[in-house]
PDB file of N, CA and C in Angstrom:
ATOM      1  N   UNK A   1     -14.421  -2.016 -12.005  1.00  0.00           N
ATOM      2  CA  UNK A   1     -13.061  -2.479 -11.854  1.00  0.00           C
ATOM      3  C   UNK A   1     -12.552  -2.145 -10.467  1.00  0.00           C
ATOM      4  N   UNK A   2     -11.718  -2.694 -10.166  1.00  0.00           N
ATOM      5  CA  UNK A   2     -10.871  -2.809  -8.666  1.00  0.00           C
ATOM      6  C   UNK A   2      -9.230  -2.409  -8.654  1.00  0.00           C
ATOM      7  N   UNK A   3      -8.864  -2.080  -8.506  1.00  0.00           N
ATOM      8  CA  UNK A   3      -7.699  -0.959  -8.273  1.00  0.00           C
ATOM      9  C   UNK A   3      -7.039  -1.384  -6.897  1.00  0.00           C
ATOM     10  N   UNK A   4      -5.404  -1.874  -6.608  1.00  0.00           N
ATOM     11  CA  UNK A   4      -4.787  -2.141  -5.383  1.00  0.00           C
ATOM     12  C   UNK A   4      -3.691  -1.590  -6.354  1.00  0.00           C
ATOM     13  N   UNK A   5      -2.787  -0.617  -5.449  1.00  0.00           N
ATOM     14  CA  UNK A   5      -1.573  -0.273  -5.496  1.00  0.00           C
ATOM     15  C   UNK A   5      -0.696  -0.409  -4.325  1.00  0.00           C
ATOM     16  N   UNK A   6       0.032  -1.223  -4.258  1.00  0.00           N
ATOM     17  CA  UNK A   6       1.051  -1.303  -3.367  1.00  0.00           C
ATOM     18  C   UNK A   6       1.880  -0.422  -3.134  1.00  0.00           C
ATOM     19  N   UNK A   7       2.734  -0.180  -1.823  1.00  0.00           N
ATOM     20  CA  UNK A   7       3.512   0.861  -1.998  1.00  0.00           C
ATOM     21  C   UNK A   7       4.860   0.473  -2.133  1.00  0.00           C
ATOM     22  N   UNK A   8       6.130   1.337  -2.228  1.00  0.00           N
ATOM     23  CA  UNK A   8       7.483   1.123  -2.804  1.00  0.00           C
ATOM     24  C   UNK A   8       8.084   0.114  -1.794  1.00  0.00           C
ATOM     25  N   UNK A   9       8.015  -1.388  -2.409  1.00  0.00           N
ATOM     26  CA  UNK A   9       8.288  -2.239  -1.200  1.00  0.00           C
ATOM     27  C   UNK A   9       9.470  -2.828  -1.837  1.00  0.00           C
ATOM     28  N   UNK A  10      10.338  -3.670  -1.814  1.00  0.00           N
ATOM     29  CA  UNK A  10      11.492  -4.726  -2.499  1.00  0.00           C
ATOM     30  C   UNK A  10      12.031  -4.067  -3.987  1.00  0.00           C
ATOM     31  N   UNK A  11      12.040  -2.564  -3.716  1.00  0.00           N
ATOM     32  CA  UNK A  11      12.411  -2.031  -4.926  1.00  0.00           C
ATOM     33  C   UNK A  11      12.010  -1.412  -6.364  1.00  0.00           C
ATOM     34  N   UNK A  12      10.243  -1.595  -5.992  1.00  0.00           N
ATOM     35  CA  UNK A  12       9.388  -1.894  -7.269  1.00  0.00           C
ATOM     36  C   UNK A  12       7.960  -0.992  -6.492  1.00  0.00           C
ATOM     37  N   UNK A  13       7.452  -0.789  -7.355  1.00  0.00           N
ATOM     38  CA  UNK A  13       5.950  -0.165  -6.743  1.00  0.00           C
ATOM     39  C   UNK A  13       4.838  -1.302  -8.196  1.00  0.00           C
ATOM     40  N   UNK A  14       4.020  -1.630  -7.613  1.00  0.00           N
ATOM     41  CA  UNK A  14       3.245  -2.543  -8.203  1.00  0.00           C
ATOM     42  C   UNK A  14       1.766  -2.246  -8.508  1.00  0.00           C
ATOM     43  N   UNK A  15       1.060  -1.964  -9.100  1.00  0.00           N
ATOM     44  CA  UNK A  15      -0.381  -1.774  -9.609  1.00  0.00           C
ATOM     45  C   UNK A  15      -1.127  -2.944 -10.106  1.00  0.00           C
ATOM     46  N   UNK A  16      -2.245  -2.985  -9.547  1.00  0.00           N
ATOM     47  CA  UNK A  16      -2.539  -4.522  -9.854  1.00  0.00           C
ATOM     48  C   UNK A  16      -4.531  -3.744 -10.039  1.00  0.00           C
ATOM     49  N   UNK A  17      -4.835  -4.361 -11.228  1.00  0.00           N
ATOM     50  CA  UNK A  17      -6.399  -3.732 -11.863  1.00  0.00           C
ATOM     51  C   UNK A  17      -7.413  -5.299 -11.589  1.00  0.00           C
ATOM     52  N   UNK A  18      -8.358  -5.478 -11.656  1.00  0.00           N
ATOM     53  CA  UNK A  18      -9.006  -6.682 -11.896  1.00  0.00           C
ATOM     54  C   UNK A  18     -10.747  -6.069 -12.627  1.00  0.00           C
ATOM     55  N   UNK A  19     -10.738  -6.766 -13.629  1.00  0.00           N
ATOM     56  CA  UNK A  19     -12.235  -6.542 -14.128  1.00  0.00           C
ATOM     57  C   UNK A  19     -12.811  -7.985 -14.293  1.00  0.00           C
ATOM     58  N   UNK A  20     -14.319  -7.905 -13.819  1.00  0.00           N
ATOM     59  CA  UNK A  20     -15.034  -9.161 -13.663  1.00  0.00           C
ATOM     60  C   UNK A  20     -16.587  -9.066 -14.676  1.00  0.00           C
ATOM     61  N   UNK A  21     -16.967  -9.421 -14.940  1.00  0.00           N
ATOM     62  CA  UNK A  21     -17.922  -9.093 -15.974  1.00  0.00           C
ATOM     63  C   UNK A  21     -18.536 -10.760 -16.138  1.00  0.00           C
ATOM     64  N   UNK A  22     -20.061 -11.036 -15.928  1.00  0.00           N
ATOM     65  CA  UNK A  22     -20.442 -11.870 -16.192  1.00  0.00           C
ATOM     66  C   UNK A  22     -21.543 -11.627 -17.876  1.00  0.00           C
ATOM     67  N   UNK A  23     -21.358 -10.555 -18.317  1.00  0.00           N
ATOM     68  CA  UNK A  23     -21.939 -10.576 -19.862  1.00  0.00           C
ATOM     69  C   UNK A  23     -21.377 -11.367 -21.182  1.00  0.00           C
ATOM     70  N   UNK A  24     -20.505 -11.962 -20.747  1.00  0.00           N
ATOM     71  CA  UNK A  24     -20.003 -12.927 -21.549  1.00  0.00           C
ATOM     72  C   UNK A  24     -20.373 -14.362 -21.448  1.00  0.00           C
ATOM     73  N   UNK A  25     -21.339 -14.873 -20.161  1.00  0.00           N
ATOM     74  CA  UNK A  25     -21.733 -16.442 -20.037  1.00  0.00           C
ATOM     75  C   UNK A  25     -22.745 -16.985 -21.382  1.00  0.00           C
ATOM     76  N   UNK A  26     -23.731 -16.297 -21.650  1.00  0.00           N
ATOM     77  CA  UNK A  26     -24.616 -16.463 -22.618  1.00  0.00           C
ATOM     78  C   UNK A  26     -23.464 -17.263 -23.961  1.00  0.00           C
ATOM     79  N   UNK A  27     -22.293 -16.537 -24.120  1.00  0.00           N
ATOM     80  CA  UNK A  27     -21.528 -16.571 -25.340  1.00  0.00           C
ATOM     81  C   UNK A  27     -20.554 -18.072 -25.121  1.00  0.00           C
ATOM     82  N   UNK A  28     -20.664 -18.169 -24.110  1.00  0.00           N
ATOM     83  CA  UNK A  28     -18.937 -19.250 -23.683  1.00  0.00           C
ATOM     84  C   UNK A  28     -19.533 -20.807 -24.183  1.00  0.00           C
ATOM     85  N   UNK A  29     -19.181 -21.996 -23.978  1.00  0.00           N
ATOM     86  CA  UNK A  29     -19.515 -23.155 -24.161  1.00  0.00           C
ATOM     87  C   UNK A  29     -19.275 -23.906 -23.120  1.00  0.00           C
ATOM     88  N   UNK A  30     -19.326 -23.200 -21.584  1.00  0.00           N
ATOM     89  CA  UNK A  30     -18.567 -23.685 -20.874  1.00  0.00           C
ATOM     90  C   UNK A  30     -19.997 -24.072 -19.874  1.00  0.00           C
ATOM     91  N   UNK A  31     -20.440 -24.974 -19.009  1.00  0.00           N
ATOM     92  CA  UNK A  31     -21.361 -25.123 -18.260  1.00  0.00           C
ATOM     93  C   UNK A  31     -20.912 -24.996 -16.807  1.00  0.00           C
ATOM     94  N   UNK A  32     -21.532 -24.256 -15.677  1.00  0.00           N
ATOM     95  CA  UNK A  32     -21.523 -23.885 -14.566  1.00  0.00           C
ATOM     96  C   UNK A  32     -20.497 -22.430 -14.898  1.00  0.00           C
ATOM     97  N   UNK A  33     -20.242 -21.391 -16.133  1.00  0.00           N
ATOM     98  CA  UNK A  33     -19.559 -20.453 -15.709  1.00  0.00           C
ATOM     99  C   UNK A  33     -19.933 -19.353 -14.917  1.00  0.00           C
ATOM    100  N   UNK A  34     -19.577 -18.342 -14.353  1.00  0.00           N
ATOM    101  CA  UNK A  34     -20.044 -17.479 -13.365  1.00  0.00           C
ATOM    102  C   UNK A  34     -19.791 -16.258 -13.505  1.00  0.00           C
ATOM    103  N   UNK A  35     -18.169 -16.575 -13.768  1.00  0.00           N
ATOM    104  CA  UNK A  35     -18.123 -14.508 -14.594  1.00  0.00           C
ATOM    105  C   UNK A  35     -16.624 -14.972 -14.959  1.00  0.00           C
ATOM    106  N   UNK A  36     -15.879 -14.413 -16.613  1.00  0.00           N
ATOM    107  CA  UNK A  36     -14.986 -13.742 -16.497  1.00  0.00           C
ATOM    108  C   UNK A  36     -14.251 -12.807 -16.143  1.00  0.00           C
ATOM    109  N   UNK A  37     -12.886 -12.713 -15.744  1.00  0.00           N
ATOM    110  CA  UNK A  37     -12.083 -11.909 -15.132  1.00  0.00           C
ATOM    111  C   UNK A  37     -10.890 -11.536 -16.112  1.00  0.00           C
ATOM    112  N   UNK A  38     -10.548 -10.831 -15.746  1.00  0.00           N
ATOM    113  CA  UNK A  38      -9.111  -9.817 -16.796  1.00  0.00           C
ATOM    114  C   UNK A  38      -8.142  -9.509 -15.481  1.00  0.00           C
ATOM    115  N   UNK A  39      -6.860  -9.469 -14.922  1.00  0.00           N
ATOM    116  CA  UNK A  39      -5.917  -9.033 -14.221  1.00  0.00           C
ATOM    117  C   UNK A  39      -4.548  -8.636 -14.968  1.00  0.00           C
ATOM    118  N   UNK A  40      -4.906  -7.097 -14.516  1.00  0.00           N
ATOM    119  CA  UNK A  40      -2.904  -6.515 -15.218  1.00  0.00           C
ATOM    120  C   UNK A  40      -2.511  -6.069 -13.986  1.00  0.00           C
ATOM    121  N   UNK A  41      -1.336  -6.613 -13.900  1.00  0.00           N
ATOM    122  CA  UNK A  41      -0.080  -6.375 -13.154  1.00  0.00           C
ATOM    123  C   UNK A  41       1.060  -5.222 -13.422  1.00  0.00           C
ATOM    124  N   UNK A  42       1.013  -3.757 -13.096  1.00  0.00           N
ATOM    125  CA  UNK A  42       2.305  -3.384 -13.818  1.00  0.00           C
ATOM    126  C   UNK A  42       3.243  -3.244 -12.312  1.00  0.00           C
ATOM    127  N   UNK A  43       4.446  -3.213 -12.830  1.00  0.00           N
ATOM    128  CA  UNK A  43       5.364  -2.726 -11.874  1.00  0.00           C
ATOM    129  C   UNK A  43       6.559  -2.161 -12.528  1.00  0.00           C
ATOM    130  N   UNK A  44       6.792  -1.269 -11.582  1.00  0.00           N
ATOM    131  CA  UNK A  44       7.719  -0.516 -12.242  1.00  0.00           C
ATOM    132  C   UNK A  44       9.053  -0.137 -10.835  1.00  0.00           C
ATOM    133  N   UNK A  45      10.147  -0.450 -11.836  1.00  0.00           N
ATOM    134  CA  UNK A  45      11.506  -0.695 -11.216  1.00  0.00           C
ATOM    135  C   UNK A  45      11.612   0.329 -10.585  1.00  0.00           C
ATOM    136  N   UNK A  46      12.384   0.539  -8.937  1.00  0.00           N
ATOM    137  CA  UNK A  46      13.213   1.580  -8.747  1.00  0.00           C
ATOM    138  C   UNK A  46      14.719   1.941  -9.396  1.00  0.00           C
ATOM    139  N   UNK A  47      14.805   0.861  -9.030  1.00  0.00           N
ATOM    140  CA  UNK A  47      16.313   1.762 -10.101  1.00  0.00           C
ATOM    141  C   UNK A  47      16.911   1.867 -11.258  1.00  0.00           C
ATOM    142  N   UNK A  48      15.903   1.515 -12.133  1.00  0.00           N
ATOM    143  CA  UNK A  48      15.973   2.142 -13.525  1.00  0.00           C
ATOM    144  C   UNK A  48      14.732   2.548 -14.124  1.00  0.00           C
ATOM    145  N   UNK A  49      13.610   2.547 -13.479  1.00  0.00           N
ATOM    146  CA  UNK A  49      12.233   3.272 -13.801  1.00  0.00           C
ATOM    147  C   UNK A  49      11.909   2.217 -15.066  1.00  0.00           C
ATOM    148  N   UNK A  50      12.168   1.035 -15.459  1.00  0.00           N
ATOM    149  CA  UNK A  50      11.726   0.019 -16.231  1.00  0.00           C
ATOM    150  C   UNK A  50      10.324  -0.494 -15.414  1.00  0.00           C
ATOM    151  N   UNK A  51       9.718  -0.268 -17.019  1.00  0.00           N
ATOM    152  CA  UNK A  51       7.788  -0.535 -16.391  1.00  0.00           C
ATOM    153  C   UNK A  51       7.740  -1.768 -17.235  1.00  0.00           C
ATOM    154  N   UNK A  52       7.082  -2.820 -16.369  1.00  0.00           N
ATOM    155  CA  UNK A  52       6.640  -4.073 -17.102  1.00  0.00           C
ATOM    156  C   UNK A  52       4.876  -4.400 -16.620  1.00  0.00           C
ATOM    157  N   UNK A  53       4.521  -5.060 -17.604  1.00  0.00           N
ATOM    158  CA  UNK A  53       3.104  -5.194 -17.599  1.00  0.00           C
ATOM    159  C   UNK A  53       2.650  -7.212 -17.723  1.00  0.00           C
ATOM    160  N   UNK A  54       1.989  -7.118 -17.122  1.00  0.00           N
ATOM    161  CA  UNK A  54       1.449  -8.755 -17.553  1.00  0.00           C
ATOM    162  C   UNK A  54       0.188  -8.641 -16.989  1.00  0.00           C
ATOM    163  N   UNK A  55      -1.127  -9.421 -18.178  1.00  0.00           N
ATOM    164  CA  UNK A  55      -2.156  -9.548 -18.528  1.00  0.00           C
ATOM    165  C   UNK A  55      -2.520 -10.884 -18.094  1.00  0.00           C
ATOM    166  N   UNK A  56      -3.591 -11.433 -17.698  1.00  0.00           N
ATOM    167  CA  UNK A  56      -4.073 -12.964 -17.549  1.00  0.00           C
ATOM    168  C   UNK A  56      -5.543 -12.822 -17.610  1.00  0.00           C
ATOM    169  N   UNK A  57      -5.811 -13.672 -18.145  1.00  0.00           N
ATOM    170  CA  UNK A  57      -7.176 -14.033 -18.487  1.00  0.00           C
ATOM    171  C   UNK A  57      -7.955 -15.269 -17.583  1.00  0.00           C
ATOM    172  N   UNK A  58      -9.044 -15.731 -16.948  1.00  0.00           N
ATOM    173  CA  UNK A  58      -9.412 -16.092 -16.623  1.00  0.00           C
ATOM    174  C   UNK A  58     -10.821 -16.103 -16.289  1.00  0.00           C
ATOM    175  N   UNK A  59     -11.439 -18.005 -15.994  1.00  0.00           N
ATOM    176  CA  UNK A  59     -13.053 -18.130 -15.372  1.00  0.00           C
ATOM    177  C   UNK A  59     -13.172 -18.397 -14.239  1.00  0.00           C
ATOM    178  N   UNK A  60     -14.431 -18.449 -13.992  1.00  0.00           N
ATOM    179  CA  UNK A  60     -14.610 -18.924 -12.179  1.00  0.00           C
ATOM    180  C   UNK A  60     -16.048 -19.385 -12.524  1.00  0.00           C
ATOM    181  N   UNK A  61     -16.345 -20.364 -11.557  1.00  0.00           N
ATOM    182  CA  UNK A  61     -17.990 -20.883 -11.590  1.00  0.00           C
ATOM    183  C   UNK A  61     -18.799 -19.853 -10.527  1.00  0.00           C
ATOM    184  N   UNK A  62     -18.034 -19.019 -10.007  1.00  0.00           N
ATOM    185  CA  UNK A  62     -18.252 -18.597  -8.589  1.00  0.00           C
ATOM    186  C   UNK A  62     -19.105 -17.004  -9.555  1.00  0.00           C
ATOM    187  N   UNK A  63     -20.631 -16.172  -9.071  1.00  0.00           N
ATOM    188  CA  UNK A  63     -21.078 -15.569  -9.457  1.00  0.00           C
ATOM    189  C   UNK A  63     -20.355 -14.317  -8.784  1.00  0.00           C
ATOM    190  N   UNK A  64     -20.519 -12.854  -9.752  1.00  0.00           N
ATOM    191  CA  UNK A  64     -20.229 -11.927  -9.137  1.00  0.00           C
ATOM    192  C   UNK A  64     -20.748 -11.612  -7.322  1.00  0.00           C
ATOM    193  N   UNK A  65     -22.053 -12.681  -7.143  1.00  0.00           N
ATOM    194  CA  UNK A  65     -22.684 -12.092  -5.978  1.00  0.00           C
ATOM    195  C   UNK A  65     -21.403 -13.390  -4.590  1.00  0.00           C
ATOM    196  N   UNK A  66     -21.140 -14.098  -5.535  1.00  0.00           N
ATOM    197  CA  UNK A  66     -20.497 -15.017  -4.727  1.00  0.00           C
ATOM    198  C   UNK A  66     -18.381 -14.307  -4.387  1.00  0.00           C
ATOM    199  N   UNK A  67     -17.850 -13.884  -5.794  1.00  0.00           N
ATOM    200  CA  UNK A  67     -16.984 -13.424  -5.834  1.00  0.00           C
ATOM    201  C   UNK A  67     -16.548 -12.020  -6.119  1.00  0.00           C
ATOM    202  N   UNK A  68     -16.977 -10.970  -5.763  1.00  0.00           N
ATOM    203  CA  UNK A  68     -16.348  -9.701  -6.122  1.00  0.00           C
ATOM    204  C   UNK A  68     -14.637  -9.552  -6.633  1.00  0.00           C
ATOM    205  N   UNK A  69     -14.775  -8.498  -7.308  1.00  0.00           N
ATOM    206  CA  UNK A  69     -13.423  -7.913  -7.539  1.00  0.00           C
ATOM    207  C   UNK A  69     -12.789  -8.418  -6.484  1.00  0.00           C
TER     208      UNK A  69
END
């Protein structure tokens, strides 16, 4: 996994994860896939310390050797 934390910019400090994993192609129905990906987003407010999170799912045809984290 890949790890970027931003620092306290527009009020918010932001954490952003990405996992890529091509052990799931064998399973998919999809032709030319390359690897699934997972991305969470949290950020969390300065001025009320409110933490929000969002998840996305996604493919790429592009191989781990082609696309890294």
């Amino acid at each position: 996994d890949f790890i970027a934390v931003s620092p306290l910019a527009h009020g918010r400090s932001e954490t952003r994860r990405i996992w890529c994993s091509a052990a799931l192609n064998t399973y998919l129905d999809f032709s030319r896939v390359g690897q699934v990906f997972l991305i969470e987003r949290e950020v969390i407010r300065k001025n009320n310390g409110k933490v929000s999170t969002e998840v996305a799912l996604g493919m790429t045809n592009r191989s781990p050797d082609q696309a890294s984290p």
